[in-house]
N, C-alpha and C. Protein backbone atom coordinates (compact mmCIF):
# COMPACT_ATOMS: atom_id res chain seq x y z
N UNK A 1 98.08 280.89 232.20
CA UNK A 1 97.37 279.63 232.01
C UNK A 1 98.07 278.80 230.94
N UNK A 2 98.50 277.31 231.23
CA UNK A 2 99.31 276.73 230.23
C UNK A 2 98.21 276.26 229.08
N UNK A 3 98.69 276.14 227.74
CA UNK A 3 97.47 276.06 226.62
C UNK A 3 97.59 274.15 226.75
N UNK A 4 96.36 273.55 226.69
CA UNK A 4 96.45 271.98 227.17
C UNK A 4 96.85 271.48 225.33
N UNK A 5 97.68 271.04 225.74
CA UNK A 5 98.28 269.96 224.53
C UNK A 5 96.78 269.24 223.19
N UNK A 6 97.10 269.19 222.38
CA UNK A 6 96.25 268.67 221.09
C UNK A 6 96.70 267.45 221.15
N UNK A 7 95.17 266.01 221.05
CA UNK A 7 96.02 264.74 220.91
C UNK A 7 96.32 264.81 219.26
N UNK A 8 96.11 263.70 218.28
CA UNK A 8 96.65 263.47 217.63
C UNK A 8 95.62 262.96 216.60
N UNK A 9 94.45 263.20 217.42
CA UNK A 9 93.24 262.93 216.99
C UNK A 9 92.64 264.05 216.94
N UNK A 10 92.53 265.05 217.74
CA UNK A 10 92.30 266.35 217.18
C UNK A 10 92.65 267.30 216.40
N UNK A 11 94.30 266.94 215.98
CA UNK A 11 95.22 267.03 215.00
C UNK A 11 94.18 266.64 213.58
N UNK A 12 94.05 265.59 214.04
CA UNK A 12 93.68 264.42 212.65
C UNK A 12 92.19 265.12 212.24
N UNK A 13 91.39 265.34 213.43
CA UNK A 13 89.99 266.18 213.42
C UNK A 13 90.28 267.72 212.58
N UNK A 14 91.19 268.13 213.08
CA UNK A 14 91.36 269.64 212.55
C UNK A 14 92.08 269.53 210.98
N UNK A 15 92.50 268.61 210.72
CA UNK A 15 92.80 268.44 209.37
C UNK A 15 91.74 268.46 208.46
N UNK A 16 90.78 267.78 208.91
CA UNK A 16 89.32 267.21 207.95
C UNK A 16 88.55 268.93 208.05
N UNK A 17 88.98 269.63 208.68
CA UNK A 17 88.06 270.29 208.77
C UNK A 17 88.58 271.81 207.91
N UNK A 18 90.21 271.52 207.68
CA UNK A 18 90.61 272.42 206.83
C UNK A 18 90.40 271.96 205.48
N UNK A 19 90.51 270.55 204.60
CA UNK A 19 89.75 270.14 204.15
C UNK A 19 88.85 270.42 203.33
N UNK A 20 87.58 270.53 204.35
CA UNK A 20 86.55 271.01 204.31
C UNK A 20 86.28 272.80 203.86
N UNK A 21 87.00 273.30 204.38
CA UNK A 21 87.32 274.76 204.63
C UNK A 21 87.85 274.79 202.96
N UNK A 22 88.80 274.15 202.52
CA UNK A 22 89.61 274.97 201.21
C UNK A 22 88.73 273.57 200.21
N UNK A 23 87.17 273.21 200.07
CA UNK A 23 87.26 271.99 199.45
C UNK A 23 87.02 273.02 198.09
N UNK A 24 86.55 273.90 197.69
CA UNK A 24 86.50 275.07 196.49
C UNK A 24 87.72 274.89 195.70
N UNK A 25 89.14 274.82 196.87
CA UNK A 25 90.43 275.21 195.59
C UNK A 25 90.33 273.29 195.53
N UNK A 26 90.15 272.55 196.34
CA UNK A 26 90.26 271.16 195.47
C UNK A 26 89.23 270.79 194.70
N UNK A 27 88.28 271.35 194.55
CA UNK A 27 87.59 271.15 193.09
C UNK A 27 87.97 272.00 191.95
N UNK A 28 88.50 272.72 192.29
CA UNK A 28 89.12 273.60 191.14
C UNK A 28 90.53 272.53 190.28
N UNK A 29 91.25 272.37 191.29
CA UNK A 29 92.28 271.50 190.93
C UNK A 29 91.96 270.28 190.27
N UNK A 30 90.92 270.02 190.61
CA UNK A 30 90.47 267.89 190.24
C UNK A 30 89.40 268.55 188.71
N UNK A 31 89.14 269.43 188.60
CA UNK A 31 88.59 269.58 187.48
C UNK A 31 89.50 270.29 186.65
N UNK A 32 90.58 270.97 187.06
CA UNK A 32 91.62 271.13 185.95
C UNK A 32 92.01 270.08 185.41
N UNK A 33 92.56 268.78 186.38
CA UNK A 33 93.12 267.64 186.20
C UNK A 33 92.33 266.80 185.21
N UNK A 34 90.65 266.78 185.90
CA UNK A 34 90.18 265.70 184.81
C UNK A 34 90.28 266.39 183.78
N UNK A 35 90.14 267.88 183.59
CA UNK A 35 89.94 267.93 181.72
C UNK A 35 91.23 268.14 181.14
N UNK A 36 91.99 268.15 181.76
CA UNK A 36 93.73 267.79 180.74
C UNK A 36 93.77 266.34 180.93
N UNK A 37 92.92 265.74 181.20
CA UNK A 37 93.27 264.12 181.95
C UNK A 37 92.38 263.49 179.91
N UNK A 38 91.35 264.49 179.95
CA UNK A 38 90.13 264.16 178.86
C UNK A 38 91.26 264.94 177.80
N UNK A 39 91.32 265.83 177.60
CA UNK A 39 92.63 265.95 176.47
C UNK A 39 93.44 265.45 176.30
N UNK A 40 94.04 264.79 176.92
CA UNK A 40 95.68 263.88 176.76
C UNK A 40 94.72 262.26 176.13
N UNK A 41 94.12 262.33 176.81
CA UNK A 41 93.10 260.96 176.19
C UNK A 41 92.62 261.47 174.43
N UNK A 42 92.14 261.99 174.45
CA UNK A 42 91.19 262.51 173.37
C UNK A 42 92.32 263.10 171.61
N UNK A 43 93.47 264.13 172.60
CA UNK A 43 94.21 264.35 171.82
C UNK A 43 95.88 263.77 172.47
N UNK A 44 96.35 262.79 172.21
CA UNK A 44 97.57 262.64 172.49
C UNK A 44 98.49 262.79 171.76
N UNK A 45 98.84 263.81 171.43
CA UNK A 45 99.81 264.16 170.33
C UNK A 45 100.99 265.35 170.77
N UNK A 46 100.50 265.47 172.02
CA UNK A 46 101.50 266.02 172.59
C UNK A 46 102.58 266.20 173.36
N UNK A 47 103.70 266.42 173.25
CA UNK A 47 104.67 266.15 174.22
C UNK A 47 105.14 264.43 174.22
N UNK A 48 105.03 264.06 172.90
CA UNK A 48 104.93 262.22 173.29
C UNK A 48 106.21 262.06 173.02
N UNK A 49 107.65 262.17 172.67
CA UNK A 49 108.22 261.68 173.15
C UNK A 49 108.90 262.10 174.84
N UNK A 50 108.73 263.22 175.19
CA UNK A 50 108.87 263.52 176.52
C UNK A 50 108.24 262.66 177.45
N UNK A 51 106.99 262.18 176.91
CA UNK A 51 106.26 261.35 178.09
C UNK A 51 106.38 259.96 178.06
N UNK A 52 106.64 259.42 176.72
CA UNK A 52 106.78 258.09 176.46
C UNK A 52 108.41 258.02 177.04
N UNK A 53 109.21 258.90 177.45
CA UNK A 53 111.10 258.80 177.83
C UNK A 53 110.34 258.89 179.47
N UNK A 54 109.56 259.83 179.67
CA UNK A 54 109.21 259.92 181.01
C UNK A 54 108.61 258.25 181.48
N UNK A 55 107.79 257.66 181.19
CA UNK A 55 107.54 256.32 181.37
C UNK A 55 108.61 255.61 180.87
N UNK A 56 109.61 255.45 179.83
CA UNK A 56 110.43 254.45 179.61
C UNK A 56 111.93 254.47 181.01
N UNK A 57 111.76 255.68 181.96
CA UNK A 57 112.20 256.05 183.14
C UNK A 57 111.56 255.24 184.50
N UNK A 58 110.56 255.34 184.37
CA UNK A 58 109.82 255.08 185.51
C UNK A 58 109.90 253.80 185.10
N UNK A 59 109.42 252.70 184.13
CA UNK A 59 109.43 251.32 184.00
C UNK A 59 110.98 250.80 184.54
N UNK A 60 112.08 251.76 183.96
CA UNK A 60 113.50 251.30 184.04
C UNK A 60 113.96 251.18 185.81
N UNK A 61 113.65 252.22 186.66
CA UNK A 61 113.49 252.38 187.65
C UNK A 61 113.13 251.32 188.77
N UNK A 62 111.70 250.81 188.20
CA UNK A 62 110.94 249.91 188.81
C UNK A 62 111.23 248.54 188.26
N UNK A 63 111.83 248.32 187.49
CA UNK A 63 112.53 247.42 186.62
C UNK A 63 113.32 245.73 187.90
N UNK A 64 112.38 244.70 188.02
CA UNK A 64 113.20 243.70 188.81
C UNK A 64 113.16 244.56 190.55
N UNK A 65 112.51 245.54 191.20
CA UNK A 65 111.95 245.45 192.65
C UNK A 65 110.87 244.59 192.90
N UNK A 66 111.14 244.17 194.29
CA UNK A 66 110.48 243.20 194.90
C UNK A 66 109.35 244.00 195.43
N UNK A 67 108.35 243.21 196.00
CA UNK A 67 107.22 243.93 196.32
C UNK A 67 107.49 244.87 197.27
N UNK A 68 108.04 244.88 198.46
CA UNK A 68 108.74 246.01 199.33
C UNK A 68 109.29 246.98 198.66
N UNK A 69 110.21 247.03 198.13
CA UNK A 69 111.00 247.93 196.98
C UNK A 69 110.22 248.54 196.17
N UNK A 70 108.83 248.11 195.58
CA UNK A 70 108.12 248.60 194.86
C UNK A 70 107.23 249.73 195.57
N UNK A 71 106.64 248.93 196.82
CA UNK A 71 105.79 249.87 197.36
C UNK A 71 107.20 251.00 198.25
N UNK A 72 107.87 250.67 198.05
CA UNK A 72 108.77 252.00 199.17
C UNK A 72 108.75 253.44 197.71
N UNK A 73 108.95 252.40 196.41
CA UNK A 73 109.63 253.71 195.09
C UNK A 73 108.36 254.29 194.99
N UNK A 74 107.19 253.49 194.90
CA UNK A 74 105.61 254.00 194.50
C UNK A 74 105.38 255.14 196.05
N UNK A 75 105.51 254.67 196.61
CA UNK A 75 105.46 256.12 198.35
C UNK A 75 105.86 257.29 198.07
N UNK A 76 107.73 256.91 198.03
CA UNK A 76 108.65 258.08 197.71
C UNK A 76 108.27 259.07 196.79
N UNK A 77 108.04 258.55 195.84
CA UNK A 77 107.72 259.28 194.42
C UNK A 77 106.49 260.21 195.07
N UNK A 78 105.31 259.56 195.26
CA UNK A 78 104.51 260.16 195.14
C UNK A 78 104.13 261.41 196.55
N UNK A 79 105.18 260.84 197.59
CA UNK A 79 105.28 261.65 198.35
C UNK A 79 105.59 263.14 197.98
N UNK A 80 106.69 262.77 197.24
CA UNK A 80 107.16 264.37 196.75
C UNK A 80 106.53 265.02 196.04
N UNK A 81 105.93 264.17 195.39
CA UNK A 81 104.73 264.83 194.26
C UNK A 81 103.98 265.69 194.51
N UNK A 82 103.34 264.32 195.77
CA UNK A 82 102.57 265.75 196.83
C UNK A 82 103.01 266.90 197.42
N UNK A 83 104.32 266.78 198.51
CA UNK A 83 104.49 267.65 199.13
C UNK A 83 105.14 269.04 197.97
N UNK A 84 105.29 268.61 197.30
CA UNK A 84 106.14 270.15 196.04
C UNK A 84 104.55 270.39 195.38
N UNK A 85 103.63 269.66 195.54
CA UNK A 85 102.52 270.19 195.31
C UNK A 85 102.04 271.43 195.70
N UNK A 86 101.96 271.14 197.11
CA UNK A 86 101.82 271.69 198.75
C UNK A 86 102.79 272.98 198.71
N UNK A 87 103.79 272.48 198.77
CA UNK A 87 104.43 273.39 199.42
C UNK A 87 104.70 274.54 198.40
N UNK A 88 104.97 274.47 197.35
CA UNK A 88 104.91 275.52 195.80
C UNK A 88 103.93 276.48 195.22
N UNK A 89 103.08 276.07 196.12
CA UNK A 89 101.79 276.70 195.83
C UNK A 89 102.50 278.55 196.67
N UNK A 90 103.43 278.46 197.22
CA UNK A 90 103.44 279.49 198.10
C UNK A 90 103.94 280.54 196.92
N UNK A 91 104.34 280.09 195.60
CA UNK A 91 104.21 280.83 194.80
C UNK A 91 103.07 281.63 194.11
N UNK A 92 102.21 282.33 194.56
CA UNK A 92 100.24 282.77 194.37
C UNK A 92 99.80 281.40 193.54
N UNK A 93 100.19 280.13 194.33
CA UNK A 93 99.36 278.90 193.73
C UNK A 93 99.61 278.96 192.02
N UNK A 94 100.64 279.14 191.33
CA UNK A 94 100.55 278.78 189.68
C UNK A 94 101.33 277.17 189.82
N UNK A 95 102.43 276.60 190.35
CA UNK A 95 102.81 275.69 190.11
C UNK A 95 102.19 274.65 190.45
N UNK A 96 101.43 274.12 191.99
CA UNK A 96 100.23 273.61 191.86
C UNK A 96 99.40 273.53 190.47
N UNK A 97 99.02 274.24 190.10
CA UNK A 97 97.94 274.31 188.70
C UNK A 97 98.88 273.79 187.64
N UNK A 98 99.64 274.24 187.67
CA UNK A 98 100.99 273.66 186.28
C UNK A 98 100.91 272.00 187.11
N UNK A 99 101.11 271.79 187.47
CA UNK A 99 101.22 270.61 188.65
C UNK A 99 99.56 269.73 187.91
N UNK A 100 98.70 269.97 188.25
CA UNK A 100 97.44 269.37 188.10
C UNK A 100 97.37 269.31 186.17
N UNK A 101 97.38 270.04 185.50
CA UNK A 101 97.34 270.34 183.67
C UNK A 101 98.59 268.90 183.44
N UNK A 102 99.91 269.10 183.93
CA UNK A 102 100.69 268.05 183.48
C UNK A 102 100.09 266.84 183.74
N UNK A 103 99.87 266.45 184.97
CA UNK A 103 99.63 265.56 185.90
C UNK A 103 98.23 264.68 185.09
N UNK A 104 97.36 265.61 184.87
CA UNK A 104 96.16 265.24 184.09
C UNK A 104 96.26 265.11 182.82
N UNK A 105 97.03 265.68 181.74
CA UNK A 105 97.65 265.32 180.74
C UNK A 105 98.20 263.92 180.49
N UNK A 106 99.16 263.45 181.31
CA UNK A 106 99.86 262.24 181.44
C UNK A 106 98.84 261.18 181.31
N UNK A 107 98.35 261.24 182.44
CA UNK A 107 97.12 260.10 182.89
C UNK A 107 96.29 260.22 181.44
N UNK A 108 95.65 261.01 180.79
CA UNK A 108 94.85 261.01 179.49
C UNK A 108 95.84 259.90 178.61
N UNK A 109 96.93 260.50 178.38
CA UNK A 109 97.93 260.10 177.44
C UNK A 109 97.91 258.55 177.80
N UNK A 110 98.91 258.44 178.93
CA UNK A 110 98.87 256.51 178.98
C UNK A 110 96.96 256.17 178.90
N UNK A 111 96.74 256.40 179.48
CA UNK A 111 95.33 255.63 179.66
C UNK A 111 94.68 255.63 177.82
N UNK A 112 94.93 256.95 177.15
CA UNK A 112 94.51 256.46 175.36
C UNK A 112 96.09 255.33 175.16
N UNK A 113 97.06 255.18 175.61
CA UNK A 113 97.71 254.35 174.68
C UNK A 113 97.54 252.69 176.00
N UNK A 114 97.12 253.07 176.73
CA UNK A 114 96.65 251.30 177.51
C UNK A 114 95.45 250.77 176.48
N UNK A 115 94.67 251.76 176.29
CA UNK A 115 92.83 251.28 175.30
C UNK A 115 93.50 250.94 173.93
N UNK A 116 94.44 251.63 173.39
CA UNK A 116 94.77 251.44 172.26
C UNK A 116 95.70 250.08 172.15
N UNK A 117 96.25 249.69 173.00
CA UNK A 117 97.57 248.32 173.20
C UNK A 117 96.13 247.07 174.07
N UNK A 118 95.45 247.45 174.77
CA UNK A 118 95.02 246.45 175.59
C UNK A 118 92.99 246.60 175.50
N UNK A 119 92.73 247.68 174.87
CA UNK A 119 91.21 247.57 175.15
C UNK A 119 90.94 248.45 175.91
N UNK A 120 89.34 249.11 175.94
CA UNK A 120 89.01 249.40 176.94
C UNK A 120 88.57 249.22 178.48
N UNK A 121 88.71 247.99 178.66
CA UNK A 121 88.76 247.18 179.79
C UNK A 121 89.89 247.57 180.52
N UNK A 122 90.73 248.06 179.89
CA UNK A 122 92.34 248.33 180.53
C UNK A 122 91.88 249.38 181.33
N UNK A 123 91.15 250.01 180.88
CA UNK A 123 90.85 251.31 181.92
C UNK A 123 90.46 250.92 183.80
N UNK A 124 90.02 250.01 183.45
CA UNK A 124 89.44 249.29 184.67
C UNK A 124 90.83 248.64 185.74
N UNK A 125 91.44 248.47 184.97
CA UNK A 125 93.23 248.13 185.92
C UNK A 125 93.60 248.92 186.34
N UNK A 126 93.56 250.66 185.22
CA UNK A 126 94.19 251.34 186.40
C UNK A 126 93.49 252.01 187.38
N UNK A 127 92.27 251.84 187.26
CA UNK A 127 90.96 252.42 188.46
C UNK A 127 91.67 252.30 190.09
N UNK A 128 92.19 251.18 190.44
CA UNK A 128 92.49 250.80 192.09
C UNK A 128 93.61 251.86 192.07
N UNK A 129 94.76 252.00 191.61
CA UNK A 129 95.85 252.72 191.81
C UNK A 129 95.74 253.95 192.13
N UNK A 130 94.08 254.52 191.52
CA UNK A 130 94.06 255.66 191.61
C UNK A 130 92.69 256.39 193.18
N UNK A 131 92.56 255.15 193.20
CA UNK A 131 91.51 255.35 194.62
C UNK A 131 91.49 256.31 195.65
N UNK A 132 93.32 255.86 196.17
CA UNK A 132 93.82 256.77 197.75
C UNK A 132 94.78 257.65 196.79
N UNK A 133 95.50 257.18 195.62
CA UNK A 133 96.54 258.45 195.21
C UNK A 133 96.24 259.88 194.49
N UNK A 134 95.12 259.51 193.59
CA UNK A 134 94.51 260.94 193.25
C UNK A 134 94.05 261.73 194.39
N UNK A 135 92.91 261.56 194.86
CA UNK A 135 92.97 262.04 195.95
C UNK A 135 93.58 263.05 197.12
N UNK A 136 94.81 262.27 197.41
CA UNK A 136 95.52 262.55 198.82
C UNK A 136 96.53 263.40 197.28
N UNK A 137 96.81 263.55 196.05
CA UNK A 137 97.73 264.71 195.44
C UNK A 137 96.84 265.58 195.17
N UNK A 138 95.19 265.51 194.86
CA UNK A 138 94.62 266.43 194.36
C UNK A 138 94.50 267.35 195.57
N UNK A 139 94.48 266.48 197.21
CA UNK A 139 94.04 267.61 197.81
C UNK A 139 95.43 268.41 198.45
N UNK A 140 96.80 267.83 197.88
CA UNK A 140 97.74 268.50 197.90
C UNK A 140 97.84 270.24 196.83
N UNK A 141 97.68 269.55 195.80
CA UNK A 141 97.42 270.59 194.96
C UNK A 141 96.56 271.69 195.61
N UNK A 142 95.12 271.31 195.88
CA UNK A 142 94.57 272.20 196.27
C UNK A 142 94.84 273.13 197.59
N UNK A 143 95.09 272.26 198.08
CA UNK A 143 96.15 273.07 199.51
C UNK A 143 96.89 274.21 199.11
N UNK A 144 98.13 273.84 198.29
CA UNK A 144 98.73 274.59 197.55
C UNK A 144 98.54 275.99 196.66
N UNK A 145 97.52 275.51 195.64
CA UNK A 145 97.07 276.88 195.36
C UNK A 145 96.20 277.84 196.64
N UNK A 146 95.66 277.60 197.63
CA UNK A 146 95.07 277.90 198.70
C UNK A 146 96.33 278.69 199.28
N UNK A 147 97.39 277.34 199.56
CA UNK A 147 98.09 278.66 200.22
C UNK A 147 99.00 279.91 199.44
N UNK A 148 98.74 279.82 198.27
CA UNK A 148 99.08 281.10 197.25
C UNK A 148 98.68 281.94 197.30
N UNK A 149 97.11 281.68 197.38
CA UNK A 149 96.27 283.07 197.77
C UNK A 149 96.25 283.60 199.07
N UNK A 150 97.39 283.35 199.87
CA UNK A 150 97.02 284.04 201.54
C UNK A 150 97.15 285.84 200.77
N UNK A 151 97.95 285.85 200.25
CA UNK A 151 98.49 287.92 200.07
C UNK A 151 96.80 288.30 199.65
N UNK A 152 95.83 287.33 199.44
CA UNK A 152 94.21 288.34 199.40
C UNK A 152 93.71 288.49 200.54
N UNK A 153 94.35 287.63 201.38
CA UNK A 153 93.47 287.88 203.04
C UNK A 153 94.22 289.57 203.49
N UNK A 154 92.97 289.64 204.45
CA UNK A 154 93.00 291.32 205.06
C UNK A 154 94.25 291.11 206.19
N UNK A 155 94.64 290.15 206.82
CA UNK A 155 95.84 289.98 207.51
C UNK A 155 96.63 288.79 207.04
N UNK A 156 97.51 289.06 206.13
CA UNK A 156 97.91 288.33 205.45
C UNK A 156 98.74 287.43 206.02
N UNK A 157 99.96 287.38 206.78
CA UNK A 157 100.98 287.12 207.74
C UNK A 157 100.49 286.23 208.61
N UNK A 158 99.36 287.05 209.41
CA UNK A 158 98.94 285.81 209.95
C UNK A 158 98.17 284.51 209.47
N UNK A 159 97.56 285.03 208.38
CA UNK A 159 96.80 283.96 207.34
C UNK A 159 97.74 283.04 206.72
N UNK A 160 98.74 283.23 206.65
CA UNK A 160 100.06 282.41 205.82
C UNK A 160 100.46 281.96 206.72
N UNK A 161 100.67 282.15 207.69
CA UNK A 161 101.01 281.32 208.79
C UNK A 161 99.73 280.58 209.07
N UNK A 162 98.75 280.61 209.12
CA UNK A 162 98.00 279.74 209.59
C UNK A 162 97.66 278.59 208.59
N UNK A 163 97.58 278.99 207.67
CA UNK A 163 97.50 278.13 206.14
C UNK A 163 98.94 277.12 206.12
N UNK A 164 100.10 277.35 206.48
CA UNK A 164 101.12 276.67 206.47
C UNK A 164 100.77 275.89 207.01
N UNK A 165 100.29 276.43 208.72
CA UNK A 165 100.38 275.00 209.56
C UNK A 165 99.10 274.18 209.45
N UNK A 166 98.11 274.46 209.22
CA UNK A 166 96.79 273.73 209.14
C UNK A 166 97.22 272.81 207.44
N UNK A 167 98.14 273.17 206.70
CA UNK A 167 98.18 272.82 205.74
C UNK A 167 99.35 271.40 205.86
N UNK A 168 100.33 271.56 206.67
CA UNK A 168 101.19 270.39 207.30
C UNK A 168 100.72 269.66 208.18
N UNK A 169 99.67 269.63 208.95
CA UNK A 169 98.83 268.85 209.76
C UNK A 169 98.17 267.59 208.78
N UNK A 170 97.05 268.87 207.57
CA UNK A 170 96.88 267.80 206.37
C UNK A 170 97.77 266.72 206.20
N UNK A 171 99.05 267.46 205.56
CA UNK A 171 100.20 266.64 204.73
C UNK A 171 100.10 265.34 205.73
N UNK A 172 100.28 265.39 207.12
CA UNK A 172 100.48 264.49 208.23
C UNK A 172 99.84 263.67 208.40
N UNK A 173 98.68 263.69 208.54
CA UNK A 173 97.68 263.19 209.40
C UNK A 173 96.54 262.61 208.16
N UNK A 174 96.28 263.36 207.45
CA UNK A 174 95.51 262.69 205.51
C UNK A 174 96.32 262.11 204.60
N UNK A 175 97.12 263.37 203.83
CA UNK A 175 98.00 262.46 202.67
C UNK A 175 99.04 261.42 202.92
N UNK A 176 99.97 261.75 203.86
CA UNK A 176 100.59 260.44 204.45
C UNK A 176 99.80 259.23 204.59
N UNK A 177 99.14 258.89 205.21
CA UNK A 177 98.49 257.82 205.26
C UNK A 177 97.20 256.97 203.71
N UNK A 178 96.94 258.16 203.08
CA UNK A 178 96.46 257.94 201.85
C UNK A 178 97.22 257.18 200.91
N UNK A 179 98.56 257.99 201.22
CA UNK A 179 99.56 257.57 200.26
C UNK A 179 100.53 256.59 200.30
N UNK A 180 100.52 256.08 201.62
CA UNK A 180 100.96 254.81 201.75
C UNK A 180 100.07 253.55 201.65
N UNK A 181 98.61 253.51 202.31
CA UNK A 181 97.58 252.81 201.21
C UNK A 181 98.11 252.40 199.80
N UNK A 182 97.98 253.72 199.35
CA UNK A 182 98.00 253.72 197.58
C UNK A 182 99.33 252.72 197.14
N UNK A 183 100.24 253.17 198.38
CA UNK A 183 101.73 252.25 197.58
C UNK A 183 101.69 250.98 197.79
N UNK A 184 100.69 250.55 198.92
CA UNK A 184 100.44 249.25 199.29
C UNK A 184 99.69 248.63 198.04
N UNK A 185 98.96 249.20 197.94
CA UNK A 185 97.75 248.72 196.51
C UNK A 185 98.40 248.69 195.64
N UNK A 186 98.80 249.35 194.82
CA UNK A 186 99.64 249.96 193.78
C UNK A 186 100.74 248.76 193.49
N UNK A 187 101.46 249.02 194.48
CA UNK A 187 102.80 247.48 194.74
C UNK A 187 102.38 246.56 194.55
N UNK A 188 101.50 246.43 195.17
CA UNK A 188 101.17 244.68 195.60
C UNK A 188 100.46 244.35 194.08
N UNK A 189 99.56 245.00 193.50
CA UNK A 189 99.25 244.95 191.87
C UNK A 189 99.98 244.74 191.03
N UNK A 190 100.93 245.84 191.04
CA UNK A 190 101.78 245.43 190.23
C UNK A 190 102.92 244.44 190.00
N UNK A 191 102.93 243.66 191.47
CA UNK A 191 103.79 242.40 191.73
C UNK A 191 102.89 241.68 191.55
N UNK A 192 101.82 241.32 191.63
CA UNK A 192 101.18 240.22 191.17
C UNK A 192 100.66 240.05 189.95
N UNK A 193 100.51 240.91 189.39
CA UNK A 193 100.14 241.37 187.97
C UNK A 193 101.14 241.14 186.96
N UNK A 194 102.36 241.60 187.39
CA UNK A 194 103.71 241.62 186.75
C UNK A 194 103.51 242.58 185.85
């Protein structure tokens, strides 16, 4: 009996529903994130010239792109972000988590030195940027550590295999499209904004 083909919408259906299935390791991840997100805010005293060279990179980078150019570097970037999210986790999920602590660190850090240069109102600018992009990386992350833990399932092999592919369907069919949103928003802000 031939197995009948998946459209692309049931693809897209079976994504939401893995999702759903691992939403435990993405709350685990989004609450690592916010509270290194609340430390880097609270205490920023760490790692600051690494992060202030890390942003004086990214400004230099983005430095004179046009709005196309902007939203293609804001995609790229964050594409990979995600997918080494994702895909690293196949290490029992620690780099994911190292992944979410930095990640949430950073964001604390600029966001106390935007309140400190511009007010607390500044907080409110970077709210849109973060709508579709937190999100579509947190539930990378969480994917990730998810698929770290396949060696606890009772058939492991096949669980890692199934976690791979239900986990690249995600990448496909959710974060892709999240994350090009986000570069649309993101770009277009920051070209009009200057």
């Amino acid at each position: 009996m031939v197995k009948k083909k998946k459209s692309c919408l049931e693809y897209y259906k079976d994504s939401w529903e893995y999702i759903k299935e691992s939403k435990n390791y993405i709350y685990f991840v989004t609450i690592i994130f916010l509270f290194f997100g609340l430390v880097g805010f609270v205490f920023p005293n760490f790692f600051v010239d690494q992060i202030k060279l890390l942003v004086e990179q990214l400004l230099k980078q983005t430095e004179g792109l046009n709005n196309f150019s902007l939203i293609n570097f804001i995609f790229f970037n964050n594409l990979k972000a995600s997918f080494f999210g994702l895909v690293l986790g196949i290490l029992f999920g620690f780099i994911p988590i190292i992944l979410a602590v930095v990640n949430g660190y950073v964001l604390g850090f600029v966001s106390n030195y935007a309140v400190k240069n511009a007010g607390f109102l500044s907080l409110f600018s970077l709210l849109p940027h973060g709508i579709f992009e937190l999100p579509a990386i947190m539930i990378s992350i969480g994917l990730g550590v998810k698929l770290g833990m396949f060696f606890f399932s009772k058939n492991s092999d096949k669980e890692f295999m199934r976690r791979v592919i239900l986990s690249l369907k995600v990448f496909i069919f959710v974060i892709i499209p999240l994350l090009i949103i986000a570069a649309i928003i993101e770009g277009t802000l920051i070209s009009l904004l200057g």
